[in-house]
Protein backbone atom coordinates (compact mmCIF):
# COMPACT_ATOMS: atom_id res chain seq x y z
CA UNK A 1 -8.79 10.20 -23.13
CA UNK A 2 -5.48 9.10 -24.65
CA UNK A 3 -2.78 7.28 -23.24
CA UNK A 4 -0.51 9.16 -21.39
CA UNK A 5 3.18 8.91 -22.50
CA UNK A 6 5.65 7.76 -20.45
CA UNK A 7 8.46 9.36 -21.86
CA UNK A 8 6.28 12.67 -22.00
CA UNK A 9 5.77 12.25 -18.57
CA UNK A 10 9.27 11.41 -17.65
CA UNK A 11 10.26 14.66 -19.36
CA UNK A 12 7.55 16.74 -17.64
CA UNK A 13 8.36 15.88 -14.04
CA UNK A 14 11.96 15.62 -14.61
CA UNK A 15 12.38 12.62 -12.19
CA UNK A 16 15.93 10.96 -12.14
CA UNK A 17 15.56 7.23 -12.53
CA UNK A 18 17.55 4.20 -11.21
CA UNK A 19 18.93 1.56 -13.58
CA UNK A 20 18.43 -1.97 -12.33
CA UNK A 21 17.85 -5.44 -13.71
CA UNK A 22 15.51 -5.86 -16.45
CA UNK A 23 13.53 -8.62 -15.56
CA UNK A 24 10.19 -7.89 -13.52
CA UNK A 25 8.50 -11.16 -12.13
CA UNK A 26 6.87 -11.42 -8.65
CA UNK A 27 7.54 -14.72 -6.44
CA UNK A 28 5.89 -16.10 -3.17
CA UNK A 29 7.20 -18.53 -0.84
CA UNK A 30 6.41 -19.91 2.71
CA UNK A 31 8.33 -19.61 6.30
CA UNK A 32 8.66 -20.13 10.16
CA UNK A 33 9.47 -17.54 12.86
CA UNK A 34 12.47 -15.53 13.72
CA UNK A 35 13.55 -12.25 15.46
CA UNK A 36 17.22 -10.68 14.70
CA UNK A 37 18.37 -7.22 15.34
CA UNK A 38 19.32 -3.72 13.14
CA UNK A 39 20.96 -4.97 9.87
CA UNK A 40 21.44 -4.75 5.95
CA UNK A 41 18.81 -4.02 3.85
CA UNK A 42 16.61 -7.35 2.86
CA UNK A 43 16.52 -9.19 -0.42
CA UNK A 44 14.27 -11.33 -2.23
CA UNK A 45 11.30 -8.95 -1.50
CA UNK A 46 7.64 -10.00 -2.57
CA UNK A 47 6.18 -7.16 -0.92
CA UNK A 48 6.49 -3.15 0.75
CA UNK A 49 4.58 -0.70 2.57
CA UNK A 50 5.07 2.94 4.42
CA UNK A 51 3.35 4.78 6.69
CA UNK A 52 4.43 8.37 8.23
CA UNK A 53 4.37 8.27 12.13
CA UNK A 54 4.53 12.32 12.51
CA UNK A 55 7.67 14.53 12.60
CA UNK A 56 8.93 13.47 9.09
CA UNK A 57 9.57 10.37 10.47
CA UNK A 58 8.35 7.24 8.75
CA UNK A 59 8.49 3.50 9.08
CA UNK A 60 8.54 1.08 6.11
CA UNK A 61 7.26 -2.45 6.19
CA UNK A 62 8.51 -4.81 3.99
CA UNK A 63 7.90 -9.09 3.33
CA UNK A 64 10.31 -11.39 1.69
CA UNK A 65 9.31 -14.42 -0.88
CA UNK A 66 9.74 -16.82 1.82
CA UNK A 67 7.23 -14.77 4.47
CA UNK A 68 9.54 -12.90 6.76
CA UNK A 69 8.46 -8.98 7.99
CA UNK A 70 11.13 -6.57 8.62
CA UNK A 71 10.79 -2.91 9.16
CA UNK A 72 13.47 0.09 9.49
CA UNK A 73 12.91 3.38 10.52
CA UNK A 74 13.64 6.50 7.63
CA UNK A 75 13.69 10.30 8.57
CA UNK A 76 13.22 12.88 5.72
CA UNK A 77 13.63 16.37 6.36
CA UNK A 78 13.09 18.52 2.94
CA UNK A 79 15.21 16.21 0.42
CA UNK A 80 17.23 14.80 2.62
CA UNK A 81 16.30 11.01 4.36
CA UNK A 82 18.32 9.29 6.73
CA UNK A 83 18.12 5.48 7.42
CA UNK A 84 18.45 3.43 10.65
CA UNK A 85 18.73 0.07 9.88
CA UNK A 86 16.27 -2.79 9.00
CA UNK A 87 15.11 -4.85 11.75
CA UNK A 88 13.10 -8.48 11.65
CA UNK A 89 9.86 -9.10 13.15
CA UNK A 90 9.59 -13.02 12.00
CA UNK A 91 8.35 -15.14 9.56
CA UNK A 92 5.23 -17.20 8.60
CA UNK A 93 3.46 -13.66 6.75
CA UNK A 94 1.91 -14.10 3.22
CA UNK A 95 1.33 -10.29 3.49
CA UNK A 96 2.59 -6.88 5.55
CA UNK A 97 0.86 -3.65 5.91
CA UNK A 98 2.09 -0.82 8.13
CA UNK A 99 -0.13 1.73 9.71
CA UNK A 100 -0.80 4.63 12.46
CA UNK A 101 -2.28 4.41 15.44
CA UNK A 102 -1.29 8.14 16.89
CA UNK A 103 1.51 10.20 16.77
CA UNK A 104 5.14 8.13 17.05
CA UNK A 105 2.96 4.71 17.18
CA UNK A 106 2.96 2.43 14.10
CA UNK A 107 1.17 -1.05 14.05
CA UNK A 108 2.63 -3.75 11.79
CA UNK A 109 -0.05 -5.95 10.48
CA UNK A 110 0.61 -9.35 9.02
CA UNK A 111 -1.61 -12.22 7.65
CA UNK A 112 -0.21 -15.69 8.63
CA UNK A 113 -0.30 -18.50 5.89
CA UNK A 114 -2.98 -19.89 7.57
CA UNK A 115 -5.30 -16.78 7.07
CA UNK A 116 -5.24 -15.16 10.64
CA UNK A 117 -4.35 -11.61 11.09
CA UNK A 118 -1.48 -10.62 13.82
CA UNK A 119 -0.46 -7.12 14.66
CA UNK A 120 2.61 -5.76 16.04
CA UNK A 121 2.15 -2.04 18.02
CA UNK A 122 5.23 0.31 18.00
CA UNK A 123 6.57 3.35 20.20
CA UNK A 124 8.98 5.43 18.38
CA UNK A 125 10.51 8.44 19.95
CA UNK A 126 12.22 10.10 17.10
CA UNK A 127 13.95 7.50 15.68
CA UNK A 128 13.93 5.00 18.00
CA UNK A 129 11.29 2.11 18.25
CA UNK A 130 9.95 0.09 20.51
CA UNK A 131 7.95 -2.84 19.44
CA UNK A 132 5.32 -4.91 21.81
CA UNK A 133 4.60 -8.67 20.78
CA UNK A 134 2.73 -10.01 17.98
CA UNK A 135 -1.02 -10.64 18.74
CA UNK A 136 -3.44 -12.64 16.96
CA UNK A 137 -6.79 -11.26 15.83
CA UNK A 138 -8.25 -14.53 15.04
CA UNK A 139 -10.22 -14.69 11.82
CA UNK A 140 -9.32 -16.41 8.51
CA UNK A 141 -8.88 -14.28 5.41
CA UNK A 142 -6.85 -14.14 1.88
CA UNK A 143 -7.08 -10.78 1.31
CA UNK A 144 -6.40 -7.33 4.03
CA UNK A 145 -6.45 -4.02 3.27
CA UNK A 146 -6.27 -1.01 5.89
CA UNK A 147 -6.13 2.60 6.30
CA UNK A 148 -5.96 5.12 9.37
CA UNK A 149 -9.12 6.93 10.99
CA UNK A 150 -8.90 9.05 14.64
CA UNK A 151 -5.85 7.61 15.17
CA UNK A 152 -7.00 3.81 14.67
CA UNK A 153 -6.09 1.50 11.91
CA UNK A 154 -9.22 0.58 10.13
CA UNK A 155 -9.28 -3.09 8.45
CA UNK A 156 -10.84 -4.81 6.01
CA UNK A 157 -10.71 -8.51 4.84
CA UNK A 158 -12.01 -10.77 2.67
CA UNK A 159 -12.18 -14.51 3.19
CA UNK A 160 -12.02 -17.33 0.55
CA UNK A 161 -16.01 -16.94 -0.66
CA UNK A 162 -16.05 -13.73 -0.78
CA UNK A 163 -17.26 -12.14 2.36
CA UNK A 164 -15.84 -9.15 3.28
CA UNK A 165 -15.44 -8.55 6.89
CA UNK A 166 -14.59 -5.27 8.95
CA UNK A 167 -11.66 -4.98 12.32
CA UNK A 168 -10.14 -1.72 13.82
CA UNK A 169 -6.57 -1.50 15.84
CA UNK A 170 -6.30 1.73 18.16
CA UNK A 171 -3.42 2.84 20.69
CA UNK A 172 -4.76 0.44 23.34
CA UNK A 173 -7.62 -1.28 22.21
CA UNK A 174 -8.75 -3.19 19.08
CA UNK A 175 -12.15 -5.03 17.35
CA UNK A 176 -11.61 -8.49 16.33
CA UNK A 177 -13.46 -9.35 12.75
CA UNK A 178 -17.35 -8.29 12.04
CA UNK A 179 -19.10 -9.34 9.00
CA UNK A 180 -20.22 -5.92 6.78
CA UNK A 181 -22.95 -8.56 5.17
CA UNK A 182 -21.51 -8.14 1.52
CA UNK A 183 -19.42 -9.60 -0.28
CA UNK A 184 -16.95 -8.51 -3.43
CA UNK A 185 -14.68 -9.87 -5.33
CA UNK A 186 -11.46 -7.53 -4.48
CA UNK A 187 -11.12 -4.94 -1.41
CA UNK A 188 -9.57 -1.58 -0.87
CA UNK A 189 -10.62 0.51 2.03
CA UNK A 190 -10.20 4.83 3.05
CA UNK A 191 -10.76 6.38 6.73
CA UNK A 192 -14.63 6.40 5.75
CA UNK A 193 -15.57 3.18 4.30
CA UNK A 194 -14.70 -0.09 2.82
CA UNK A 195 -15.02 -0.62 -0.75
CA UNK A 196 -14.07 -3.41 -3.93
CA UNK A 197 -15.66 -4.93 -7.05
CA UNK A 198 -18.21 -7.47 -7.78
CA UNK A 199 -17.33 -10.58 -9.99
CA UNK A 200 -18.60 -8.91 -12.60
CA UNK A 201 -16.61 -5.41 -12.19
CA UNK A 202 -19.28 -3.71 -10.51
CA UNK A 203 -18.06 -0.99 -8.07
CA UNK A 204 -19.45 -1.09 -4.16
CA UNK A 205 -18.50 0.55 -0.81
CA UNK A 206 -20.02 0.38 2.72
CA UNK A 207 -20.25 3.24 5.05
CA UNK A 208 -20.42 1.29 8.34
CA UNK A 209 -24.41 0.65 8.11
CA UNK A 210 -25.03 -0.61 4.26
CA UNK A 211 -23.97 -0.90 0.76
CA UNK A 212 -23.97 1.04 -1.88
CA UNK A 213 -23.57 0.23 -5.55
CA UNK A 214 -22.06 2.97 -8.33
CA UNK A 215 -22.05 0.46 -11.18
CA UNK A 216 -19.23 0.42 -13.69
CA UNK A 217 -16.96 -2.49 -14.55
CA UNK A 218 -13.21 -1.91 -13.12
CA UNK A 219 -10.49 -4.08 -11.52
CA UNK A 220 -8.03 -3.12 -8.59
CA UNK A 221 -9.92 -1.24 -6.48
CA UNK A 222 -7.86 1.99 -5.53
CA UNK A 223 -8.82 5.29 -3.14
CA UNK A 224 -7.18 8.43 -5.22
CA UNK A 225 -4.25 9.73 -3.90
CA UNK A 226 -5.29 13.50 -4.45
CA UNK A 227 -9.29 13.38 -4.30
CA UNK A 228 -10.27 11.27 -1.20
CA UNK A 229 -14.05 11.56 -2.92
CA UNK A 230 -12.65 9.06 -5.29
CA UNK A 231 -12.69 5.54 -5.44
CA UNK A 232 -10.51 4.29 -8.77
CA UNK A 233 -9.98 1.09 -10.55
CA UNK A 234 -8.78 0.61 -14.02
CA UNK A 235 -10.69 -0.70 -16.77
CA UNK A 236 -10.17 -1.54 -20.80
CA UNK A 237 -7.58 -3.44 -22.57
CA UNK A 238 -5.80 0.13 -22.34
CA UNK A 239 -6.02 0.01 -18.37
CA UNK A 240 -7.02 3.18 -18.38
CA UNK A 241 -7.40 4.62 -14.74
CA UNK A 242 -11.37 5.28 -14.06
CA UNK A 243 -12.93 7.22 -10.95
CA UNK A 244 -15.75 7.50 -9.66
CA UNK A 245 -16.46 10.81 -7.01
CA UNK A 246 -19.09 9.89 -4.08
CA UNK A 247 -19.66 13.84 -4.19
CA UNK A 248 -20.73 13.97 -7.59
CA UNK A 249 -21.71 10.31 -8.70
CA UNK A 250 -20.14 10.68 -11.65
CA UNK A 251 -17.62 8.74 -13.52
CA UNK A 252 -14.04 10.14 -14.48
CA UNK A 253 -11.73 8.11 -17.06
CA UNK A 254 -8.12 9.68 -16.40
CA UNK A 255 -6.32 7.42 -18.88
CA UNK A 256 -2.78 6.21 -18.75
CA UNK A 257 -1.62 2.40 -19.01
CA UNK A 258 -1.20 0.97 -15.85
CA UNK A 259 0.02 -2.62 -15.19
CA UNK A 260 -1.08 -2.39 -11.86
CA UNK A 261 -2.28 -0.64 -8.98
CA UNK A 262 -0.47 -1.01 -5.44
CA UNK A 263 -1.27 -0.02 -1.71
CA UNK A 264 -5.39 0.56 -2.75
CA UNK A 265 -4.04 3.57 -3.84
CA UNK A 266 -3.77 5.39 -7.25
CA UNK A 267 0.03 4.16 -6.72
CA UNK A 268 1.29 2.06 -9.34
CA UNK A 269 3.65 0.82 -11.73
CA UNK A 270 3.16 2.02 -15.07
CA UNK A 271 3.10 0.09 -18.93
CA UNK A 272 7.00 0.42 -18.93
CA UNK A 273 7.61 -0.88 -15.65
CA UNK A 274 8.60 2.92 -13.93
CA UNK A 275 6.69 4.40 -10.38
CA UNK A 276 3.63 5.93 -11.09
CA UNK A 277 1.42 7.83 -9.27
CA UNK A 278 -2.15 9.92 -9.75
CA UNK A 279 -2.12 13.11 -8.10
CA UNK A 280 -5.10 15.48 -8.70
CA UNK A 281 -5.84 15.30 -12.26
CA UNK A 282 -2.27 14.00 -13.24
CA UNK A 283 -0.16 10.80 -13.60
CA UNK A 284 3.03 11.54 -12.19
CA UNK A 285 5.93 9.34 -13.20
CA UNK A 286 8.92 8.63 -10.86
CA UNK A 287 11.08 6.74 -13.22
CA UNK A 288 12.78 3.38 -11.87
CA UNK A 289 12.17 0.11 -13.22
CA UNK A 290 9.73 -1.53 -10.25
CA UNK A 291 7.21 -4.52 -9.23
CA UNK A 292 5.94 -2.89 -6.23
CA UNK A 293 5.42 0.41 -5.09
CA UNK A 294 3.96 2.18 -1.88
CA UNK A 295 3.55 5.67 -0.92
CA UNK A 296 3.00 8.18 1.86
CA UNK A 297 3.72 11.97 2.28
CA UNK A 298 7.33 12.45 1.56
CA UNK A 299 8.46 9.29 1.38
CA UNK A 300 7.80 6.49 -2.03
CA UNK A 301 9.16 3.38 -1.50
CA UNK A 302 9.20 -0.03 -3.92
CA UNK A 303 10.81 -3.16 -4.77
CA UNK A 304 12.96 -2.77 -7.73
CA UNK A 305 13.61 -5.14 -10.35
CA UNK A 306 16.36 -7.00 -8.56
CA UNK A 307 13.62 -7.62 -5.40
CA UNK A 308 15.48 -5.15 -3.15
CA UNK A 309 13.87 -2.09 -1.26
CA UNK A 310 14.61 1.61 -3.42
CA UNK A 311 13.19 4.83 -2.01
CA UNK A 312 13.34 8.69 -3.41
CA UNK A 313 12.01 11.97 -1.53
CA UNK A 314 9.17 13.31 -3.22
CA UNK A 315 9.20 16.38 -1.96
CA UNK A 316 9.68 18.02 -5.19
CA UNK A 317 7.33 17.28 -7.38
CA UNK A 318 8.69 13.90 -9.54
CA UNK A 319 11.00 13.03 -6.43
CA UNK A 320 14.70 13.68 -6.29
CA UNK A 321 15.60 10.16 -7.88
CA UNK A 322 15.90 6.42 -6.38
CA UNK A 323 17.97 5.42 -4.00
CA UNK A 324 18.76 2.03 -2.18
CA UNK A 325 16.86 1.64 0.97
């Protein structure tokens, strides 16, 4: 398959793209803990996530270089979105996800520098959130990656050898760290099952009982956007985007050049730095110039080239252009 274009694309979709800075470079950093109330939009982001919590009504997650998590609150109704104001949850995070737990109730989940997973439950009404304490899971892991099943957020780790290890976080209960007896290189999980790559590119997933192996030789594990069947990674010196489809057992090389994947999603930034996402049997571009990108529903959020939070509407198809979040 060839490469898709990306000015072809940016044609096709007719997005509206932002203009920031031009230089893209990703930077970490470490912390301590803090708490501070509704306020301007972070800077200096390494990090973003965003998960919708029912009603159009969705809650972004986002991590700064030196380890703080803040969150705000972002209504879309048709193309329309409406913020309320970013709020800080403390510092001492190497890494942020944001997930649902039932209807109005998001969980922030963080893992601390020292490898231990904390989780933060929320009660929104509308689009107002409460937020309980943080509480420790335990475990010790460098890598996290989570999705929602029946209303719980399903998690899945991986420590420093390479073990990959299984937790769950429901309304009012939760299941510390189990190990899934396997072990992969990088992790990505859906609402069904955990899966990653072996050292050597190989692709595996585990259905809650045992492993199973569908060969190949990707990178960046990624569940497809459009085809929940599908579990992606990219492959080649072209980065091409390859799937394979549980259903069929049978491969699927959907092109494009991708610098990345984000989210362990088909979500990514493309070769000239703009929002990409695979949809179906399409790359969709949505312009911008970012490092990081995250998407749910309505709502795409990233971290532009200047290391602030951007969002658009996607409710048309291509979004409606990005806008400072």
């Amino acid at each position: 398959m060839h490469e898709i274009d990306h000015h072809q694309a940016t044609n096709r979709w007719r997005h509206l793209p932002f203009k920031l800075l031009a230089a893209l470079l990703m930077i970490g950093g470490s912390l301590v803990a803090t708490s501070a109330t509704a306020g301007a939009a972070p800077g200096n982001l390494a990090d973003i996530d965003v998960k919708g919590i029912g009603n159009d009504v969705y809650v972004v997650g986002a991590l700064t270089s030196g380890g703080t998590i803040q969150a705000e609150v972002v209504a879309c109704y048709y193309e329309n979105c409406q913020k309320h104001g970013w709020k800080s949850f403390g510092s001492g995070f190497k890494s942020v996800i944001v997930e649902y737990i039932g209807y109005g109730r998001p969980v922030l989940i963080g893992r601390r520098t020292n490898g231990a997973t904390w989780f933060k439950r929320g009660n929104c009404s509308g689009v107002t959130c409460s937020w309980n304490s943080w509480y420790s899971m335990g475990g010790s892991v460098t890598t996290i990656a989570a999705d929602t099943s029946y209303s719980c957020a399903q998690l899945a780790g991986r420590s420093s050898t390479g073990s990959v290890f299984k937790a769950e976080i429901c309304s009012d209960s939760f299941k510390r760290w189990s190990y899934t007896g396997g072990k992969l290189s990088q992790i990505a999980t859906s609402s069904s099952s955990i899966f990653g790559t072996s050292p050597s590119g190989s692709l595996w997933w585990f259905d809650g009982n045992s492993w199973s192996g569908a060969g190949g030789r990707v990178t960046q594990p990624a569940l497809h956007v459009g085809d929940s069947d599908e579990l992606c990674g990219l492959a080649g010196q072209g980065r091409n985007l390859w799937c394979f489809d549980q259903y069929t057992y049978q491969w699927s090389n959907y092109g494009g050049y991708w610098r990345k994947l984000d989210d362990g999603k088909t979500v990514g930034v493309s070769k000239h730095w703009g929002a990409w996402a695979h949809n179906y049997r399409d790359a969709v571009s949505f312009g911008g110039q970012v490092n990081e990108v995250a998407w749910n529903d309505y709502l795409m959020v990233g971290v532009g080239a200047d290391y602030k939070p951007w969002y658009q509407n996607t409710y048309n198809e291509g979004g409606n252009g990005w806008r400072a979040l």
